[in-house]
Protein backbone atom coordinates (compact mmCIF):
# COMPACT_ATOMS: atom_id res chain seq x y z
CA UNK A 1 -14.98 -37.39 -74.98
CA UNK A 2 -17.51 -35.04 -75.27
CA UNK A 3 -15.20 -31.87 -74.79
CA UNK A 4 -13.19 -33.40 -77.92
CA UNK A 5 -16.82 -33.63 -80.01
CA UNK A 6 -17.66 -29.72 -78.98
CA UNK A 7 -14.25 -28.63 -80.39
CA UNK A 8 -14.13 -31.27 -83.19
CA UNK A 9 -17.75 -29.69 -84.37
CA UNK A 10 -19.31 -33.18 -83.90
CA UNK A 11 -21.76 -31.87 -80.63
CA UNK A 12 -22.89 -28.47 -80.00
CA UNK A 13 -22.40 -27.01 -76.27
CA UNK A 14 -25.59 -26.14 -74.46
CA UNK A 15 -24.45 -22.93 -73.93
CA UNK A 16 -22.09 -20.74 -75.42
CA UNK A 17 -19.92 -20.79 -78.73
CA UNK A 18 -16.49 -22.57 -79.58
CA UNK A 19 -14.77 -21.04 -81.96
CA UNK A 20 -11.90 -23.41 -83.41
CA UNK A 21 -9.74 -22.15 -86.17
CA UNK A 22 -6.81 -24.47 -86.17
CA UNK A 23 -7.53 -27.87 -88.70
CA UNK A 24 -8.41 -30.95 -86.56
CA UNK A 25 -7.87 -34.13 -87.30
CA UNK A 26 -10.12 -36.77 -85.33
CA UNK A 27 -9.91 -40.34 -83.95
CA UNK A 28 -12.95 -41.33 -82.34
CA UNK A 29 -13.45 -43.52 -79.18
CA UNK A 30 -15.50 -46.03 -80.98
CA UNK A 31 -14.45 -47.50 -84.07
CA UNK A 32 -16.63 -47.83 -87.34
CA UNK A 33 -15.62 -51.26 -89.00
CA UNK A 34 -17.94 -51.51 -91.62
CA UNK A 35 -15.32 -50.37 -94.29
CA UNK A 36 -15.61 -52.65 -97.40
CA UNK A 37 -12.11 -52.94 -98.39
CA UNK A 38 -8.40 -53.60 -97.22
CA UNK A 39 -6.10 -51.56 -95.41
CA UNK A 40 -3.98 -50.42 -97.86
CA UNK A 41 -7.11 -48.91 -99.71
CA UNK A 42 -8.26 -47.11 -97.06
CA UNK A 43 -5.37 -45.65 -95.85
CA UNK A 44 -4.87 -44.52 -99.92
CA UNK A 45 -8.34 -42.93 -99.48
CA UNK A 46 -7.59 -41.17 -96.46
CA UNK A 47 -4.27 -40.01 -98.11
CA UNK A 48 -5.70 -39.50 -101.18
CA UNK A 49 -2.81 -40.77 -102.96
CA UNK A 50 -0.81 -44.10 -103.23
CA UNK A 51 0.50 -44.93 -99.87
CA UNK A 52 3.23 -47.07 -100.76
CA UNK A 53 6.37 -45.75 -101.10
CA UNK A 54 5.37 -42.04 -100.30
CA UNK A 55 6.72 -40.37 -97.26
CA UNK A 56 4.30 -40.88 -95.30
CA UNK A 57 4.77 -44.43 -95.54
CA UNK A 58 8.53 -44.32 -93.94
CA UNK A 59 6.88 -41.62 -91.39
CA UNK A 60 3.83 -43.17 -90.43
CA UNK A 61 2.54 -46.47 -91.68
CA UNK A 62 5.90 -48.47 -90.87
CA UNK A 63 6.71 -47.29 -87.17
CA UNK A 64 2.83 -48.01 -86.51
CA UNK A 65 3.29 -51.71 -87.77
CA UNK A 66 1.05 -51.52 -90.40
CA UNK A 67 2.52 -52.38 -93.48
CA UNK A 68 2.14 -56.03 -92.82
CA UNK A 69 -1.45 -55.70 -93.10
CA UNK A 70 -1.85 -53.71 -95.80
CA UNK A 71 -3.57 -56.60 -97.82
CA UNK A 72 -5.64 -57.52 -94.66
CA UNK A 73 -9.16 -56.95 -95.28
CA UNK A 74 -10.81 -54.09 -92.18
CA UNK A 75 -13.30 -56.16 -91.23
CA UNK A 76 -10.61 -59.12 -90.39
CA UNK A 77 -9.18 -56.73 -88.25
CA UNK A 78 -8.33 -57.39 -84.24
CA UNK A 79 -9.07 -55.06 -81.81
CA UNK A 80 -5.58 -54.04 -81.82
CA UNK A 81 -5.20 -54.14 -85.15
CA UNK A 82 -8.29 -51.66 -85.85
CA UNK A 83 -6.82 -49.38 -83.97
CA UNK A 84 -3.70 -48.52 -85.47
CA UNK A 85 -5.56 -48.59 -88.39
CA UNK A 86 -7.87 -45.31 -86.89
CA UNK A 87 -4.91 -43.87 -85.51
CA UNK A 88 -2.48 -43.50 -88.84
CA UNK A 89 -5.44 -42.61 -90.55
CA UNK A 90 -5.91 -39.51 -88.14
CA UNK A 91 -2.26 -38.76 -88.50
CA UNK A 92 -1.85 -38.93 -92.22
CA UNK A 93 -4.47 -36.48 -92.79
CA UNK A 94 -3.31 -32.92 -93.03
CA UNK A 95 -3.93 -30.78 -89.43
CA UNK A 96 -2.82 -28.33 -87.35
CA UNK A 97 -4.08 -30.82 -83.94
CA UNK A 98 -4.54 -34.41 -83.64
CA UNK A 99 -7.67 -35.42 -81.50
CA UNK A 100 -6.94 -38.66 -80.30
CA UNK A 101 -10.08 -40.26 -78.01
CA UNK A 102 -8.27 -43.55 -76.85
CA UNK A 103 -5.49 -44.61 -78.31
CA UNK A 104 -4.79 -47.60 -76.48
CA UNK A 105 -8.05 -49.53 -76.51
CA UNK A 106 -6.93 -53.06 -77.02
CA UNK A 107 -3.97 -52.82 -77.55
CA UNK A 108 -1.42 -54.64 -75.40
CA UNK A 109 1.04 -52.98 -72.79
CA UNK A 110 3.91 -53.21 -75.59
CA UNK A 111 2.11 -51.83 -77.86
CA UNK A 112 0.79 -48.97 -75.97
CA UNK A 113 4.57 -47.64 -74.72
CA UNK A 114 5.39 -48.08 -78.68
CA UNK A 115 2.11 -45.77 -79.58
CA UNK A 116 3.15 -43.00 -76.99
CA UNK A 117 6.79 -42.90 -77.73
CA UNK A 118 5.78 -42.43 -81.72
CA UNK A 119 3.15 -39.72 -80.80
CA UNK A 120 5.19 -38.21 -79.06
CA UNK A 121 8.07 -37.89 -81.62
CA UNK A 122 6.13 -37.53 -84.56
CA UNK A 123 4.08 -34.38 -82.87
CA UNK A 124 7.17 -32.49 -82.13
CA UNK A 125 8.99 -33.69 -85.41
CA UNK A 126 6.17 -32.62 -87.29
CA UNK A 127 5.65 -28.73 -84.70
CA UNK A 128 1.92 -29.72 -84.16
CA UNK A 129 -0.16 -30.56 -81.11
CA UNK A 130 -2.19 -33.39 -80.01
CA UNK A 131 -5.00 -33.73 -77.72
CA UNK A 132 -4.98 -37.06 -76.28
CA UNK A 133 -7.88 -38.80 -74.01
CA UNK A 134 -7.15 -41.70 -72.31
CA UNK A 135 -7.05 -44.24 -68.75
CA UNK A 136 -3.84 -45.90 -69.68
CA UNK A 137 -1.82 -43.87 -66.99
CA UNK A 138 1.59 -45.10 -68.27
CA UNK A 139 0.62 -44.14 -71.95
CA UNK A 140 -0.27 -40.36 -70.31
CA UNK A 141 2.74 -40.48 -68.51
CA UNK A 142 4.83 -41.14 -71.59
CA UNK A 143 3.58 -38.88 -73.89
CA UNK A 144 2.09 -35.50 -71.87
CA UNK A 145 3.70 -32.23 -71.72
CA UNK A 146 0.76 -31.32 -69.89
CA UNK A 147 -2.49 -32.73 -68.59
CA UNK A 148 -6.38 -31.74 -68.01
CA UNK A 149 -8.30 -32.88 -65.67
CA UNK A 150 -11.83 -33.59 -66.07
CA UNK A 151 -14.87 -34.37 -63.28
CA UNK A 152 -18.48 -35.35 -63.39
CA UNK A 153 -20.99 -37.80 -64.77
CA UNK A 154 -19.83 -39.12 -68.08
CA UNK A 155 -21.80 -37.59 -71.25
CA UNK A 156 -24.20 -35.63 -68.21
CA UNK A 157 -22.47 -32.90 -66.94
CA UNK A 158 -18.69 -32.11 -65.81
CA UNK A 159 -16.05 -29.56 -64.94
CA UNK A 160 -12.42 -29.38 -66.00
CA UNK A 161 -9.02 -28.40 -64.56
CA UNK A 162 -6.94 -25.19 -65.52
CA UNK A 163 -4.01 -26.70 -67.81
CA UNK A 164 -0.67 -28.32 -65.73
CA UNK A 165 2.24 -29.33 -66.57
CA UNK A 166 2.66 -33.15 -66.17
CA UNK A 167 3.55 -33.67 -62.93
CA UNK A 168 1.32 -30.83 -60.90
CA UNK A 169 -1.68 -33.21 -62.91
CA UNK A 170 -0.51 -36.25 -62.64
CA UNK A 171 0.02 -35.59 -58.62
CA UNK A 172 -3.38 -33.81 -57.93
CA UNK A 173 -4.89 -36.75 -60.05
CA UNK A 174 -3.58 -39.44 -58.01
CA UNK A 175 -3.93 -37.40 -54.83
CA UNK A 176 -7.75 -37.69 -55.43
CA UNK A 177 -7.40 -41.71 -56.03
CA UNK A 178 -5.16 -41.58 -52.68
CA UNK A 179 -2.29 -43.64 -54.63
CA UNK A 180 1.15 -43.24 -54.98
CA UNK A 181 3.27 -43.80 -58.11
CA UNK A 182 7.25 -44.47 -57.54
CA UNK A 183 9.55 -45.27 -61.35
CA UNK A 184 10.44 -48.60 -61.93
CA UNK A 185 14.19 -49.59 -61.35
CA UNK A 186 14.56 -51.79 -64.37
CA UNK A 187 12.07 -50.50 -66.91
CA UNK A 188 11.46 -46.82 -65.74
CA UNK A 189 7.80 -47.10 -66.10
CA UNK A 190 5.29 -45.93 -63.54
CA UNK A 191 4.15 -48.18 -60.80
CA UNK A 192 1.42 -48.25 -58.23
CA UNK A 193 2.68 -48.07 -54.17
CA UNK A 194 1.08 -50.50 -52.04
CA UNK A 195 -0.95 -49.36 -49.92
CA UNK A 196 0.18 -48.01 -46.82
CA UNK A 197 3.90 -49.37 -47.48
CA UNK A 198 6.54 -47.44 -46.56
CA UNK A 199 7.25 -45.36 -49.75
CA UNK A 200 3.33 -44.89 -50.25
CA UNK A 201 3.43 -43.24 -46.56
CA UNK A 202 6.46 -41.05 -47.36
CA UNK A 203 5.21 -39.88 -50.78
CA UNK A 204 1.87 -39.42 -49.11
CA UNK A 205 3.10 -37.29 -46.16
CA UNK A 206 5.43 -35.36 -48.81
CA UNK A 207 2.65 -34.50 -50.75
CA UNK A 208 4.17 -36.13 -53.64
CA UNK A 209 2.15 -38.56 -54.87
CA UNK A 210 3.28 -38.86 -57.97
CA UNK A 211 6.77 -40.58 -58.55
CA UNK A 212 9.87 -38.62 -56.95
CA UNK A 213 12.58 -37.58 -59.32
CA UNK A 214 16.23 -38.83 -58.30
């Protein structure tokens, strides 16, 4: 969170200079609810134009669900609710990078493998990058090309990882938690091993701690 406020401009580094030229479009971790209005007016603010029936509307507003509540005052909003609200309004504005602090908060496990699979396609669709921070490991697992990892004392002091691809991050992350992740038969999504079970012993000795590819 603080890395994506020192490139977003929002916090200054203690030492050093970042020096961003790409347009970034930000979704914070916490929320700001006090909006006075519905969503439909906001998201015509943020657009800067009538939302209904513009492209965006097909692109955006409809695959995140939102259409339904575009008479539905902000401050009525769920958890949920809010936000896909924050995160259409970060991806109808105009950028070359998406900063997306937590996507997921409250929303349910449904909704988060819908949110991934749409960031996903709508990032490539549209040839821009995103920057996504999260804990929801099946959300990173659905949408990454490539991870960072981070360590240290949250909003103190910390250290980051080089750049991976997906699965040399995903297995030296869970080789630090000691757990192994195997695919789901039925759904394909990632599961946790049990402990010291046969497959979390094989992966482990392996090295492979994240799931193995058939």
């Amino acid at each position: 969170t603080t890395f994506m406020k020192m490139i977003t401009g929002i916090e200054k580094p203690s030492s050093g200079n970042i020096d961003i030229t790409p347009k970034i479009s930000y979704k914070p971790q916490y929320i700001n609810q006090d909006y006075d209005g519905d969503v439909k007016s906001l998201l015509n603010t943020v657009y800067e134009s009538d939302i209904e029936s513009s492209p965006i509307e097909e692109q955006i507003i409809i695959p995140m669900g939102l259409k339904k509540l575009y008479d539905k005052r902000i401050k009525s909003l769920s958890g949920g609710e809010l936000q896909k609200v924050a995160v259409t309004c970060s991806l109808i504005r105009q950028a070359d990078i998406y900063a997306l602090d937590e996507p997921s908060a409250f929303l349910d496990v449904e909704d988060r493998i819908s949110l991934a699979k749409f960031l996903q396609r709508f990032v490539r669709s549209q040839g821009k990058s995103a920057i996504i921070i999260d804990h929801d490991m099946q959300l990173i697992d659905i949408v990454s090309d490539s991870l960072i990892i981070f360590d240290g004392k949250p909003g103190i002091s910390g250290i980051s990882s080089r750049s991976m691809k997906k699965e040399e991050g995903m297995n030296q992350f869970l080789k630090i938690l000691s757990i192994t992740y195997r695919r789901d038969e039925d759904t394909g999504r990632p599961r946790v091993n049990k402990e010291d079970s046969r497959l979390d012993r094989i992966q482990k000795e392996s090295g492979n701690y994240y799931y193995i590819k058939k």
